[in-house]
C-alpha atoms as a PDB file:
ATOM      1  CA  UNK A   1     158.304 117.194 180.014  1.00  0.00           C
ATOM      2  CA  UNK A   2     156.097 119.427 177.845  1.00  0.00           C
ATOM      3  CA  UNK A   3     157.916 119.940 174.044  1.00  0.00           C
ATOM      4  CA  UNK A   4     159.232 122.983 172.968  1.00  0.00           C
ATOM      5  CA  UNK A   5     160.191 124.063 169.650  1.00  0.00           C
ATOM      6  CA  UNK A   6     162.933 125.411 168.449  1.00  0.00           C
ATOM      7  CA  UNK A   7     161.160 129.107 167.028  1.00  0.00           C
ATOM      8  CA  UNK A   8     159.020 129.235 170.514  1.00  0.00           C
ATOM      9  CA  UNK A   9     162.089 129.175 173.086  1.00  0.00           C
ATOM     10  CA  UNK A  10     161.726 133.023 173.154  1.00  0.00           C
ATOM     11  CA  UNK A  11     157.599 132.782 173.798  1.00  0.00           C
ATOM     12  CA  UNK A  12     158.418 130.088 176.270  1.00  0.00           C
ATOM     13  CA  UNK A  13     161.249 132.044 178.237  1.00  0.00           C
ATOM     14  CA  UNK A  14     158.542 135.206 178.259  1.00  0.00           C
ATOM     15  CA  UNK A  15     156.038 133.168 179.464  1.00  0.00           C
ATOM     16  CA  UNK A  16     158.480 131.925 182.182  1.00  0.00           C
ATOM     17  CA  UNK A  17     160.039 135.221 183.551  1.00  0.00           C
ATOM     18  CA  UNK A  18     155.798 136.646 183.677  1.00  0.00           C
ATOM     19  CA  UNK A  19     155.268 133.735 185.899  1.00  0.00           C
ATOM     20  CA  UNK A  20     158.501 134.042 188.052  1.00  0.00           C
ATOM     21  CA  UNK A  21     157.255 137.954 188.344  1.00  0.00           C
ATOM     22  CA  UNK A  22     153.594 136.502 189.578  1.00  0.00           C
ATOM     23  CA  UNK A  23     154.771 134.587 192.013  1.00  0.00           C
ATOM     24  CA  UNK A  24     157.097 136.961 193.596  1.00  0.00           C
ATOM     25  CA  UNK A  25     154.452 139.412 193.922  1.00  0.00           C
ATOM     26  CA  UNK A  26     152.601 136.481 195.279  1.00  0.00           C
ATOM     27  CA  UNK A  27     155.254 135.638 197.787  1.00  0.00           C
ATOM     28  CA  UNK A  28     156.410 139.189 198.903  1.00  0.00           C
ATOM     29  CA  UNK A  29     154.744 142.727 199.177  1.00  0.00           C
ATOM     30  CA  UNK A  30     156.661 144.248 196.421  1.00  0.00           C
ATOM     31  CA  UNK A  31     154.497 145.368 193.778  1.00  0.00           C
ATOM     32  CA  UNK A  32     155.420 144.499 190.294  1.00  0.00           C
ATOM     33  CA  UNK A  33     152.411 144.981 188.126  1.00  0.00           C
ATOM     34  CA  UNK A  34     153.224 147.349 186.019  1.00  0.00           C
ATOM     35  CA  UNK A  35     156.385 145.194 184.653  1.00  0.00           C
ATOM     36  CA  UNK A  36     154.131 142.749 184.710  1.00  0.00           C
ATOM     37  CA  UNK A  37     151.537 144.510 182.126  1.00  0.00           C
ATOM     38  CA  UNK A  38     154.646 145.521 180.528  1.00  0.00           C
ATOM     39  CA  UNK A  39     155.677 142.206 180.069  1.00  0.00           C
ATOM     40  CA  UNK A  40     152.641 140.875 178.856  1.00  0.00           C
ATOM     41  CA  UNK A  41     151.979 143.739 176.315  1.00  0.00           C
ATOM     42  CA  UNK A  42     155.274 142.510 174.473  1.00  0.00           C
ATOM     43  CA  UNK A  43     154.811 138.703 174.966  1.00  0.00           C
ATOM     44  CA  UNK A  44     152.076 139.645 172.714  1.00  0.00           C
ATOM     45  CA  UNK A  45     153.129 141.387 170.480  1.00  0.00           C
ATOM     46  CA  UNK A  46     156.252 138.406 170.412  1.00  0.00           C
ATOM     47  CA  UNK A  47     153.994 135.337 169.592  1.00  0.00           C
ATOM     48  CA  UNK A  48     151.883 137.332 167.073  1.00  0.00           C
ATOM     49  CA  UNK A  49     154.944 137.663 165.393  1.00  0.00           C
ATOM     50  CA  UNK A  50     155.934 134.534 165.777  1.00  0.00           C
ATOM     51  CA  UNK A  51     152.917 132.101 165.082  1.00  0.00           C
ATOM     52  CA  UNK A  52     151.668 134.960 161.776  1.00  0.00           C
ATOM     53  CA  UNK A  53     155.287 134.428 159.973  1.00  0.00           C
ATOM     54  CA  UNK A  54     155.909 130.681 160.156  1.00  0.00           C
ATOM     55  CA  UNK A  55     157.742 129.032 157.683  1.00  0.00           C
ATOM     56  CA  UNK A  56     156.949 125.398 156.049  1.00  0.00           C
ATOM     57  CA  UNK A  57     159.730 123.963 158.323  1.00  0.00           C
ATOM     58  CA  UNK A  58     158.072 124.965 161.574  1.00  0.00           C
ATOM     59  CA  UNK A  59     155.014 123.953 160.206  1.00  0.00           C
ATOM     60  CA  UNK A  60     156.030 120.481 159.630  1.00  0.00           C
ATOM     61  CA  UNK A  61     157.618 120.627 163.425  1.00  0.00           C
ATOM     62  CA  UNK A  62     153.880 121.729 164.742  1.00  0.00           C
ATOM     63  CA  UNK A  63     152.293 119.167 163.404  1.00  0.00           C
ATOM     64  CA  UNK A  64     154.678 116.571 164.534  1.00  0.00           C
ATOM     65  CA  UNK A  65     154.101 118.168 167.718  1.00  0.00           C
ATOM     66  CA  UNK A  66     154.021 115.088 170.521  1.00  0.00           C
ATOM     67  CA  UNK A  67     151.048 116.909 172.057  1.00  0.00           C
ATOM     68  CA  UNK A  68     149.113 117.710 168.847  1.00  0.00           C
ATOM     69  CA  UNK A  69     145.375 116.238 169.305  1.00  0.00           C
ATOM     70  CA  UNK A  70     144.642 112.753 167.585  1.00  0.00           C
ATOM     71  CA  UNK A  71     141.884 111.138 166.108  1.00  0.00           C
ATOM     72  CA  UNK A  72     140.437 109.755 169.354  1.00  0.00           C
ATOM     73  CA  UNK A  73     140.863 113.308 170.976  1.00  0.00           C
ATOM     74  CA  UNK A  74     138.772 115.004 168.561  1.00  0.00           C
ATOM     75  CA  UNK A  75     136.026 111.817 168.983  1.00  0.00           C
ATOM     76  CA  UNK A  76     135.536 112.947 172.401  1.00  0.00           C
ATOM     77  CA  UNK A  77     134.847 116.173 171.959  1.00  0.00           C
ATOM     78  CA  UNK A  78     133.010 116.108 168.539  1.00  0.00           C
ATOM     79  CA  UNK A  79     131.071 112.264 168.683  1.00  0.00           C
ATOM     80  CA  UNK A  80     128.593 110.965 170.735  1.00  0.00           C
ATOM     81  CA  UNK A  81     127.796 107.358 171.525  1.00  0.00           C
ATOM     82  CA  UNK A  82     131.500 106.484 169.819  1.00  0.00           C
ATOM     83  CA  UNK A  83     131.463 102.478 169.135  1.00  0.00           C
ATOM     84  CA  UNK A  84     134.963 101.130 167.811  1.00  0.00           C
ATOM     85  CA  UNK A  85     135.202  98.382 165.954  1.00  0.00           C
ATOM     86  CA  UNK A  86     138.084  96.122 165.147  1.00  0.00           C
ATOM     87  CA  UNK A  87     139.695  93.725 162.805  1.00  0.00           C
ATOM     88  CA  UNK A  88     139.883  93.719 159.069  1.00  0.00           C
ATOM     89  CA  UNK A  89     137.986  89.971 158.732  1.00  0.00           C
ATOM     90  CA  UNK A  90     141.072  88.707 156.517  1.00  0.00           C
ATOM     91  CA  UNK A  91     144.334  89.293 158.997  1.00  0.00           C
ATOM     92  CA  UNK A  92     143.574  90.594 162.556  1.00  0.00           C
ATOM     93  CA  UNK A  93     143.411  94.147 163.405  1.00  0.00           C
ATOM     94  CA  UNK A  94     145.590  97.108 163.114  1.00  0.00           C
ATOM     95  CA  UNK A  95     145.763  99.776 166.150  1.00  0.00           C
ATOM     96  CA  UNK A  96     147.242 102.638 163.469  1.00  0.00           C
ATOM     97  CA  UNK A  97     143.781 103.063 162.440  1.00  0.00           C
ATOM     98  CA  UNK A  98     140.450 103.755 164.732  1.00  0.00           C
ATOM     99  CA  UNK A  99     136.979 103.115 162.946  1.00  0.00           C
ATOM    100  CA  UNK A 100     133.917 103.117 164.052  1.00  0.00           C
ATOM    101  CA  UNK A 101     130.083 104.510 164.356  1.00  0.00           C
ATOM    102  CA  UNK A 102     128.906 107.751 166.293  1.00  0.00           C
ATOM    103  CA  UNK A 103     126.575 110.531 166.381  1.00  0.00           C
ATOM    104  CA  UNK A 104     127.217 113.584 165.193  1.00  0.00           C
ATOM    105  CA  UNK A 105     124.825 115.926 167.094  1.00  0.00           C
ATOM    106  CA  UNK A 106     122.304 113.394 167.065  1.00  0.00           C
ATOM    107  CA  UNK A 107     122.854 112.086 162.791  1.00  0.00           C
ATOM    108  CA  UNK A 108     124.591 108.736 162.495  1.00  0.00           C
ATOM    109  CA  UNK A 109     127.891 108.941 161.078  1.00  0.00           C
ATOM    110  CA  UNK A 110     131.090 106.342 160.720  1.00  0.00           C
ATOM    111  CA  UNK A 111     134.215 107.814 161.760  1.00  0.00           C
ATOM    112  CA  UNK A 112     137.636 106.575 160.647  1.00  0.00           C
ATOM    113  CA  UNK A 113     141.021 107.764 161.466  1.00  0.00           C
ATOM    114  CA  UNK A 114     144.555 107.223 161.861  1.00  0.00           C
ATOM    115  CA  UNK A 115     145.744 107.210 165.637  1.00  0.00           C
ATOM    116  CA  UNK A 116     149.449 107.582 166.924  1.00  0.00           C
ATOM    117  CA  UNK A 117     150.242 106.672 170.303  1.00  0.00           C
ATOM    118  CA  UNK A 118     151.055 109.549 173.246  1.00  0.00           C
ATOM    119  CA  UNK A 119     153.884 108.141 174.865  1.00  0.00           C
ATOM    120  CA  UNK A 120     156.375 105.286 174.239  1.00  0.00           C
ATOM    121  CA  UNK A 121     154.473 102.249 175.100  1.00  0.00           C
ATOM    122  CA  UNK A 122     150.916 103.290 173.216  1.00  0.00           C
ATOM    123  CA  UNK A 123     153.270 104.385 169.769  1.00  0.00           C
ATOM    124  CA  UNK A 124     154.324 101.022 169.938  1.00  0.00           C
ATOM    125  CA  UNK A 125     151.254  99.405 169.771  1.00  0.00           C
ATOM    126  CA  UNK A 126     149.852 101.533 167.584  1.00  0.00           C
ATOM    127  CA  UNK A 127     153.103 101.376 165.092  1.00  0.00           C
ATOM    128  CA  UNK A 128     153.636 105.404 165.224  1.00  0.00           C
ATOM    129  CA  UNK A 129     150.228 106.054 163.488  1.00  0.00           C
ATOM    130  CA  UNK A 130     151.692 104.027 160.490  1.00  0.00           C
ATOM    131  CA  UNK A 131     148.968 101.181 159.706  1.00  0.00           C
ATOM    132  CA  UNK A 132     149.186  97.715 158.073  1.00  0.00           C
ATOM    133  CA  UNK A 133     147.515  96.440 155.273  1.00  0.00           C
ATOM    134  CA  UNK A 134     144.510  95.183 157.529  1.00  0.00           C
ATOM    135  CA  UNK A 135     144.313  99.097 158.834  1.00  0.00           C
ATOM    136  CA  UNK A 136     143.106  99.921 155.629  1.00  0.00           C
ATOM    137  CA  UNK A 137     141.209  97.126 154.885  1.00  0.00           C
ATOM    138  CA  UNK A 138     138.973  97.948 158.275  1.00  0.00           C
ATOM    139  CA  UNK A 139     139.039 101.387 157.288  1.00  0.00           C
ATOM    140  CA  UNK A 140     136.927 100.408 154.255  1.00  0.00           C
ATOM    141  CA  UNK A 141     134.988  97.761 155.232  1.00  0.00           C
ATOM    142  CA  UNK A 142     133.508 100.141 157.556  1.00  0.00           C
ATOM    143  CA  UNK A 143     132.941 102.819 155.054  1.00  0.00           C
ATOM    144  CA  UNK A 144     131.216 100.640 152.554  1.00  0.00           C
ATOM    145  CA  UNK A 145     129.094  99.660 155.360  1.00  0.00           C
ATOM    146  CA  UNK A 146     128.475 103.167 156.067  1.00  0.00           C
ATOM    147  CA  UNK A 147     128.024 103.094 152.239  1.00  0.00           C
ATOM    148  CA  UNK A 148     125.457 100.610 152.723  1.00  0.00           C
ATOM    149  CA  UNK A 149     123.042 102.526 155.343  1.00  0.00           C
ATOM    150  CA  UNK A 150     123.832 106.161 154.174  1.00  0.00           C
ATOM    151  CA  UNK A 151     125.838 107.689 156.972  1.00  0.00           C
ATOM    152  CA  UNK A 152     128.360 110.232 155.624  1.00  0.00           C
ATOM    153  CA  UNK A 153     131.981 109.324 156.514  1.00  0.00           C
ATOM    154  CA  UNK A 154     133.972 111.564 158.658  1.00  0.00           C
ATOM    155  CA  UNK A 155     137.594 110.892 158.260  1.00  0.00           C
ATOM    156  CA  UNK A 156     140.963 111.899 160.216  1.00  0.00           C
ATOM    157  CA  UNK A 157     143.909 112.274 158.306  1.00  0.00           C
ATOM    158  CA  UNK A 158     147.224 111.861 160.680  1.00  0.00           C
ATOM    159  CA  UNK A 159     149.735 109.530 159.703  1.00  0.00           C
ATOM    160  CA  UNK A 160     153.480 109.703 158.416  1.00  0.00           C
ATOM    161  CA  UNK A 161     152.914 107.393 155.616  1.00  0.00           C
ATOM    162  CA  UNK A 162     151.687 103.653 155.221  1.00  0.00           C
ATOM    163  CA  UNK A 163     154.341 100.922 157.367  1.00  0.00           C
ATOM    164  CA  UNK A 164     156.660 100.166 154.714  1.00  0.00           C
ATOM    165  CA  UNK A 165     158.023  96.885 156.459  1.00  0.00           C
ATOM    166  CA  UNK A 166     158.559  93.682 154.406  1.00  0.00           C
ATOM    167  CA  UNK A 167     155.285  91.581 156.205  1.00  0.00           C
ATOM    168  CA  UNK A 168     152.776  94.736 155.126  1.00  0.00           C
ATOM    169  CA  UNK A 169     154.289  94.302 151.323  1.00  0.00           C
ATOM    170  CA  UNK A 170     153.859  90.405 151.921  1.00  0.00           C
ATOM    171  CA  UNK A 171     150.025  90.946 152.728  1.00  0.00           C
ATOM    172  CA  UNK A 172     149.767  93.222 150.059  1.00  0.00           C
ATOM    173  CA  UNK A 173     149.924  96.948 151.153  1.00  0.00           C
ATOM    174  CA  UNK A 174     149.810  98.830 147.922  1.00  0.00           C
ATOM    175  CA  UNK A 175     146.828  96.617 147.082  1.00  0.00           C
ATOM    176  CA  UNK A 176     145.037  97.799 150.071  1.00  0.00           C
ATOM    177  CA  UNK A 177     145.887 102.002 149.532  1.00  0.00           C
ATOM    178  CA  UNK A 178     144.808 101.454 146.265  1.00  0.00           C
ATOM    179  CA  UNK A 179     141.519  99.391 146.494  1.00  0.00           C
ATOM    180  CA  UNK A 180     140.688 102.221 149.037  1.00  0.00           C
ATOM    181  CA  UNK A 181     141.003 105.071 146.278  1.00  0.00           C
ATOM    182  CA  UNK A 182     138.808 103.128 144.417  1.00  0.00           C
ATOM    183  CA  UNK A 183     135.823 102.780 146.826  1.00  0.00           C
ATOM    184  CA  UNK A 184     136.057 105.675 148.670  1.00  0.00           C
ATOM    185  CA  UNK A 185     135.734 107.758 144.820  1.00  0.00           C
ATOM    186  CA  UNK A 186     132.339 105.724 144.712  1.00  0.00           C
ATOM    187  CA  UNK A 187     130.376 105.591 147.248  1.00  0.00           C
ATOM    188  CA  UNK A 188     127.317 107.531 147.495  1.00  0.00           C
ATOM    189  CA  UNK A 189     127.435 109.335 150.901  1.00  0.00           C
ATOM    190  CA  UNK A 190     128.964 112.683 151.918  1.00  0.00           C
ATOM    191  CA  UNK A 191     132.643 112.148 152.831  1.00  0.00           C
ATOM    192  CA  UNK A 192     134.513 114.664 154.371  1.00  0.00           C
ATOM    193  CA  UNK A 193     138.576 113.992 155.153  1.00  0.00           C
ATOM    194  CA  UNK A 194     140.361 116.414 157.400  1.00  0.00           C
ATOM    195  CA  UNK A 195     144.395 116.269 158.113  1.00  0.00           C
ATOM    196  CA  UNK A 196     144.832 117.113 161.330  1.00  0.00           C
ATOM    197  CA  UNK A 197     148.434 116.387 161.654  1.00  0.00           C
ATOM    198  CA  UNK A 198     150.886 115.058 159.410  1.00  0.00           C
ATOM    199  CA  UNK A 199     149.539 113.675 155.535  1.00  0.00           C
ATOM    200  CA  UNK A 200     152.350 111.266 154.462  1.00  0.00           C
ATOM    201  CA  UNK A 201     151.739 109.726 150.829  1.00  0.00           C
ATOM    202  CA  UNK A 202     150.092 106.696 150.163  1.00  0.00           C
ATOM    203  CA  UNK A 203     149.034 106.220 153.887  1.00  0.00           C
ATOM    204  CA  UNK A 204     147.414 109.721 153.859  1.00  0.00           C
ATOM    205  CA  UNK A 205     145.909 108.782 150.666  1.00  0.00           C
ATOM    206  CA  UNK A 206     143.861 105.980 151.760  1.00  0.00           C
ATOM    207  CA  UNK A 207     141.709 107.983 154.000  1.00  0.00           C
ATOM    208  CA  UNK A 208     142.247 111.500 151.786  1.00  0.00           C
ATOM    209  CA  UNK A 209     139.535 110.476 149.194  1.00  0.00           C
ATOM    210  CA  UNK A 210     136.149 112.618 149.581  1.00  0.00           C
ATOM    211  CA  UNK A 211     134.248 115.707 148.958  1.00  0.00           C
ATOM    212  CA  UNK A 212     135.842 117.673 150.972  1.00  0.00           C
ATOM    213  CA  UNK A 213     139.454 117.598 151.926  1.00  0.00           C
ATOM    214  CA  UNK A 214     140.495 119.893 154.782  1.00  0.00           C
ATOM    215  CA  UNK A 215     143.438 120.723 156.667  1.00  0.00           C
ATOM    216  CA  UNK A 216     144.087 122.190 159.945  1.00  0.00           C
ATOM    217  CA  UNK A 217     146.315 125.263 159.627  1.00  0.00           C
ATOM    218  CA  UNK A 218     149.752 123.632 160.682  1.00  0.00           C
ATOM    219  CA  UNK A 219     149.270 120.419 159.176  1.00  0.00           C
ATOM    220  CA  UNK A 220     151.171 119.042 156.100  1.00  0.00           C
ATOM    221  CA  UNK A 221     150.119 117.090 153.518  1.00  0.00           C
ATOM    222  CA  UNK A 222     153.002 115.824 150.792  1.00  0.00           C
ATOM    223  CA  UNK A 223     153.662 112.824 149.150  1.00  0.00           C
ATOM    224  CA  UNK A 224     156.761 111.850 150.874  1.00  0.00           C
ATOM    225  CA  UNK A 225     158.567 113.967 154.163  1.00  0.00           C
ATOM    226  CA  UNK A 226     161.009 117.071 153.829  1.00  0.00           C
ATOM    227  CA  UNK A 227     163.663 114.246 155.094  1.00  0.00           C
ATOM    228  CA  UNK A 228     162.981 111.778 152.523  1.00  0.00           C
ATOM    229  CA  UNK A 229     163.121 114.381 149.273  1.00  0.00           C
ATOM    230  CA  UNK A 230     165.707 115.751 150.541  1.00  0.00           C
ATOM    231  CA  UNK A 231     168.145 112.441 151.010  1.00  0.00           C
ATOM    232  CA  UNK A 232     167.172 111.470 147.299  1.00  0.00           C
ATOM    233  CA  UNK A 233     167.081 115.060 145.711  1.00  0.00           C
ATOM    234  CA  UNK A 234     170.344 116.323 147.529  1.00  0.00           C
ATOM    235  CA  UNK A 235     171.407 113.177 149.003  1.00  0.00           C
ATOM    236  CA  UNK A 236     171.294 115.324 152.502  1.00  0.00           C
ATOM    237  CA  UNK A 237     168.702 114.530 155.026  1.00  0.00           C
ATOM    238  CA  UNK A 238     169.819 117.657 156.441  1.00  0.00           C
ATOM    239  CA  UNK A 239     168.607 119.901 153.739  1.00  0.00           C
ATOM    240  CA  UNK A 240     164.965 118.994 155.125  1.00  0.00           C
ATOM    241  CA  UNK A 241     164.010 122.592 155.960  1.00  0.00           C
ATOM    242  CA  UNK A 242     164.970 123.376 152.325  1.00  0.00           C
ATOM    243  CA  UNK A 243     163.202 120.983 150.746  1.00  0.00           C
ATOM    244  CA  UNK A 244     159.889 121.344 153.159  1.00  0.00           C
ATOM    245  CA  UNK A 245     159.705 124.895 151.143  1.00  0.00           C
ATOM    246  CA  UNK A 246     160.313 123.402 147.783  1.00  0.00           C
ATOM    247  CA  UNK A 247     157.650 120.513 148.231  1.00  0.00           C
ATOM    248  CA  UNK A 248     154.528 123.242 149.093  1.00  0.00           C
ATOM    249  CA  UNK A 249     153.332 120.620 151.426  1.00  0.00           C
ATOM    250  CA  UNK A 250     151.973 123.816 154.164  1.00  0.00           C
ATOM    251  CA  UNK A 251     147.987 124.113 153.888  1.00  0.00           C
ATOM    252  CA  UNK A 252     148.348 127.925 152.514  1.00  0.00           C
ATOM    253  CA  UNK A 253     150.402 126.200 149.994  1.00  0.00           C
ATOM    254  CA  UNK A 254     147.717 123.225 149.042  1.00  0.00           C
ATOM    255  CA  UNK A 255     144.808 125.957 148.892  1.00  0.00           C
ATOM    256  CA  UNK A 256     146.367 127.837 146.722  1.00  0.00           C
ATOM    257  CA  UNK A 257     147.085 125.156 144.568  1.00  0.00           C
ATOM    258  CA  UNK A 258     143.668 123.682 144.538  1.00  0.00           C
ATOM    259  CA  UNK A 259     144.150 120.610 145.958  1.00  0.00           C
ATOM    260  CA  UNK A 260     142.501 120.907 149.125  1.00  0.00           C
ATOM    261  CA  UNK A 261     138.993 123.004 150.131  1.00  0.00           C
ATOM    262  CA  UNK A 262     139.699 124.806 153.063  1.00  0.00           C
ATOM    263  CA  UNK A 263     141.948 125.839 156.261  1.00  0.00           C
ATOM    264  CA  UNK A 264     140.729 125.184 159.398  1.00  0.00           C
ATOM    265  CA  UNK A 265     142.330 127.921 161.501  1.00  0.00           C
ATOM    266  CA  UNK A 266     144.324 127.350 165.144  1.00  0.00           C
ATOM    267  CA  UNK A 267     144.030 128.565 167.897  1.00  0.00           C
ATOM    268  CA  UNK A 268     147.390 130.411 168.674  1.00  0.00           C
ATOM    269  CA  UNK A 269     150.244 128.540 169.132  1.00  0.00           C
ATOM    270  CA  UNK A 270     148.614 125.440 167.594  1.00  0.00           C
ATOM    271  CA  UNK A 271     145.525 122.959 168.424  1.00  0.00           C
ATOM    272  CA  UNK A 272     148.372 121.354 171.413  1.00  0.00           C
ATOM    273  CA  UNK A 273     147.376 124.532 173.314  1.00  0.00           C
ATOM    274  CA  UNK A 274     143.600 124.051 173.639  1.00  0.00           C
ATOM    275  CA  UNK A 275     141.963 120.867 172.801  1.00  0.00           C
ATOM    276  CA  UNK A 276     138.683 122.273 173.337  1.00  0.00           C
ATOM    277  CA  UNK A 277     138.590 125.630 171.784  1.00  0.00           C
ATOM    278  CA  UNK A 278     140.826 123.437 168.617  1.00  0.00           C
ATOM    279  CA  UNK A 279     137.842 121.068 168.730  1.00  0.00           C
ATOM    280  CA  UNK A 280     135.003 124.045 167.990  1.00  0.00           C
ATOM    281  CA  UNK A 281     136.942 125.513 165.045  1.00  0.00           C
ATOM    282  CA  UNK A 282     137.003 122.008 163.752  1.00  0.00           C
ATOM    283  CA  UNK A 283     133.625 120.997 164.557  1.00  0.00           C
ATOM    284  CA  UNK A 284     132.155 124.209 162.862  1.00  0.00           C
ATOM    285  CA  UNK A 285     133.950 123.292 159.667  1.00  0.00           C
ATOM    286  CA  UNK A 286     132.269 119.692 159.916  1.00  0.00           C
ATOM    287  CA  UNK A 287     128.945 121.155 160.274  1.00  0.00           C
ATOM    288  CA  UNK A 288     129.144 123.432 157.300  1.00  0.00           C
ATOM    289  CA  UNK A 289     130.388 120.962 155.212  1.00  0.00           C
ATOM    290  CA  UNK A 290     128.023 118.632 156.116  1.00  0.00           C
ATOM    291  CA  UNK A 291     125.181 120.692 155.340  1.00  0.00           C
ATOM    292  CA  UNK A 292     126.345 121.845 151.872  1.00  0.00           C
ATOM    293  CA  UNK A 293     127.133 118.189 151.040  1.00  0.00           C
ATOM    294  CA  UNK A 294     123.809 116.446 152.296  1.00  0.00           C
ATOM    295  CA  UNK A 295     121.807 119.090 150.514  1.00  0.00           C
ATOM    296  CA  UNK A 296     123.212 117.231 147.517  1.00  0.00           C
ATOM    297  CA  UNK A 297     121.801 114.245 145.135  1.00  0.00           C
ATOM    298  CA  UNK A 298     123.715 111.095 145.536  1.00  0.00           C
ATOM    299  CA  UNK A 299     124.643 111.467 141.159  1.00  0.00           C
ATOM    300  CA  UNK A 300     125.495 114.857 141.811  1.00  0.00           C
ATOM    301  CA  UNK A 301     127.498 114.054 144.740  1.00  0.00           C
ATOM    302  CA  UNK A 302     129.511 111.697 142.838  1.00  0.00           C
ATOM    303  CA  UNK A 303     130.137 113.945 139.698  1.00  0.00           C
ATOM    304  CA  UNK A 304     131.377 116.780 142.340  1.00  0.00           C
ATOM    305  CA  UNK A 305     133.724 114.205 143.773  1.00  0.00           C
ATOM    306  CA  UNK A 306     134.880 113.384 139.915  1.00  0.00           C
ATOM    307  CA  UNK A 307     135.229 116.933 138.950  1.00  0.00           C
ATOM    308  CA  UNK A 308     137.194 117.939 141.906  1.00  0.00           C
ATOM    309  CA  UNK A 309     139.996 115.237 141.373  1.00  0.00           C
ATOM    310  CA  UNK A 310     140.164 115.703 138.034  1.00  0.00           C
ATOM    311  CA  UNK A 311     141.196 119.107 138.220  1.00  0.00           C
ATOM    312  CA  UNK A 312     144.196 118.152 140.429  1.00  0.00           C
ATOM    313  CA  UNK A 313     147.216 119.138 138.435  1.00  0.00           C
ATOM    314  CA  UNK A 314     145.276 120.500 135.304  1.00  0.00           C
ATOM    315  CA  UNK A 315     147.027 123.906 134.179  1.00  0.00           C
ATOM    316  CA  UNK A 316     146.673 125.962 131.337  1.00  0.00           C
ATOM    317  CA  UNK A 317     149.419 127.596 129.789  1.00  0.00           C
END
């Protein structure tokens, strides 16, 4: 059964009676088509107003969305020639994170990305999107290599944080996040990072360090969920909607604030509703990224990169 959120039960119920009306005129010789049209004109008008006003909670509900397109979805439609490899080469390999080579309208590129599973049995296996130590060690080990032979990096940013379970401590998690900051800050290719769903703290991090850092237009990107500031600030999980406002984690928020490059707009309703049209808008941002960033030398690459994370969190007063 197909989610529905909360704020679209009154799209969803429109949607339903215009269909109901269809099919009646299908099934009978009564003609309804101008309630129809009628019906239509205000449905609308109805999700305009809906999807144009929504607030940070519903925006954190979006991209949580169980249909939302994941990193494998958008290699289908955006890679050709996709090769995934696996394993870190220290522990074994992590199915939270997909990495691999492709071609990018014919230019060699590595792709890495966090991937969440679709139904029950796949979330399992891929531990809800939330990867292991040896998830982010892949993740880099195919980015230096990509390093190595100069294809820029293309990474998807969808994950509710790092696993935060006692064996990823034990084969040293925060070790991992950070050793990626660290490379990913140096290498010397075009790196573009794009959150296409949720961007939960360190986890997000790890894959969130590049020349360009994008986010579709319902994604979130915070350093810890509405749920979690809000059980330590108010000691009330249940204050999450209030504390998704206070925590500017929406990508109208982060643009403003400087600390991402660009939106990549929706289609209405969110990217759930048409994988392929979703799948253009992103691609189009790829392409103009790419060619800004290529045009670039390698030094000046690097002191672009600098500059931009520096200038995180500077203010004057």
């Amino acid at each position: 059964m197909r989610q529905v959120l909360e704020f679209e039960k009154p799209v969803i119920a429109l949607r339903e009676k215009i269909a109901e009306l269809k099919k009646f005129t299908t099934d009978s010789d009564l003609d309804l088509s101008e309630e129809i049209v009628k019906l239509e004109t205000r449905l609308e008008k109805l999700e305009n107003d809906i999807y144009t006003n929504l607030k940070p909670w519903d925006r954190v509900q979006m991209a949580r969305h169980a249909d939302r397109p994941t990193t494998l979805d958008y290699i289908e439609h955006l890679f050709t020639d996709f090769l995934e490899f696996h394993g870190d080469r220290y522990y074994g390999d992590d199915a939270a994170i997909v990495a691999g080579i492709a071609k990018y309208k014919g230019q060699p590129v590595t792709v890495v990305g966090h991937q969440r599973g679709k139904s029950t049995k796949e979330n399992i296996r891929r531990n809800f999107g939330m990867p292991h130590p040896e998830g982010f060690r892949k993740a880099a080990r195919h980015m230096q290599q990509a390093a190595k032979f100069g294809r820029p990096i293309i990474c998807f940013i969808d994950t509710k944080g790092a696993f935060p379970g006692r064996a990823a401590e034990e084969r040293g998690q925060s070790e991992a996040i950070a050793r990626n900051l660290m490379e990913m800050a140096g290498f010397e290719v075009p790196i573009i990072c794009i959150v296409i769903g949720e961007g939960g703290s360190g986890g997000a991090l790890a894959l969130g360090v590049g020349d360009r850092l994008l986010m579709l237009e319902n994604s979130t990107f915070s350093v810890i969920s509405p749920e979690g500031a809000a059980s330590i600030l108010w000691k009330d999980g249940g204050k999450a909607k209030e504390a998704a406002e206070k925590l500017k984690i929406t990508a109208q928020d982060l643009k403003e604030l400087g600390v991402i490059d660009n939106i990549i707009p929706e289609v209405r309703g969110g990217a759930h509703r048409d994988l392929a049209s979703q799948a253009e808008l992103v691609d189009r941002a790829i392409t103009d990224n790419l060619a800004q960033l290529e045009k670039m030398d390698k030094q000046v690459l690097l002191e672009k990169r600098w500059e931009k994370y520096s200038n995180i969190g500077a203010y004057t007063e």
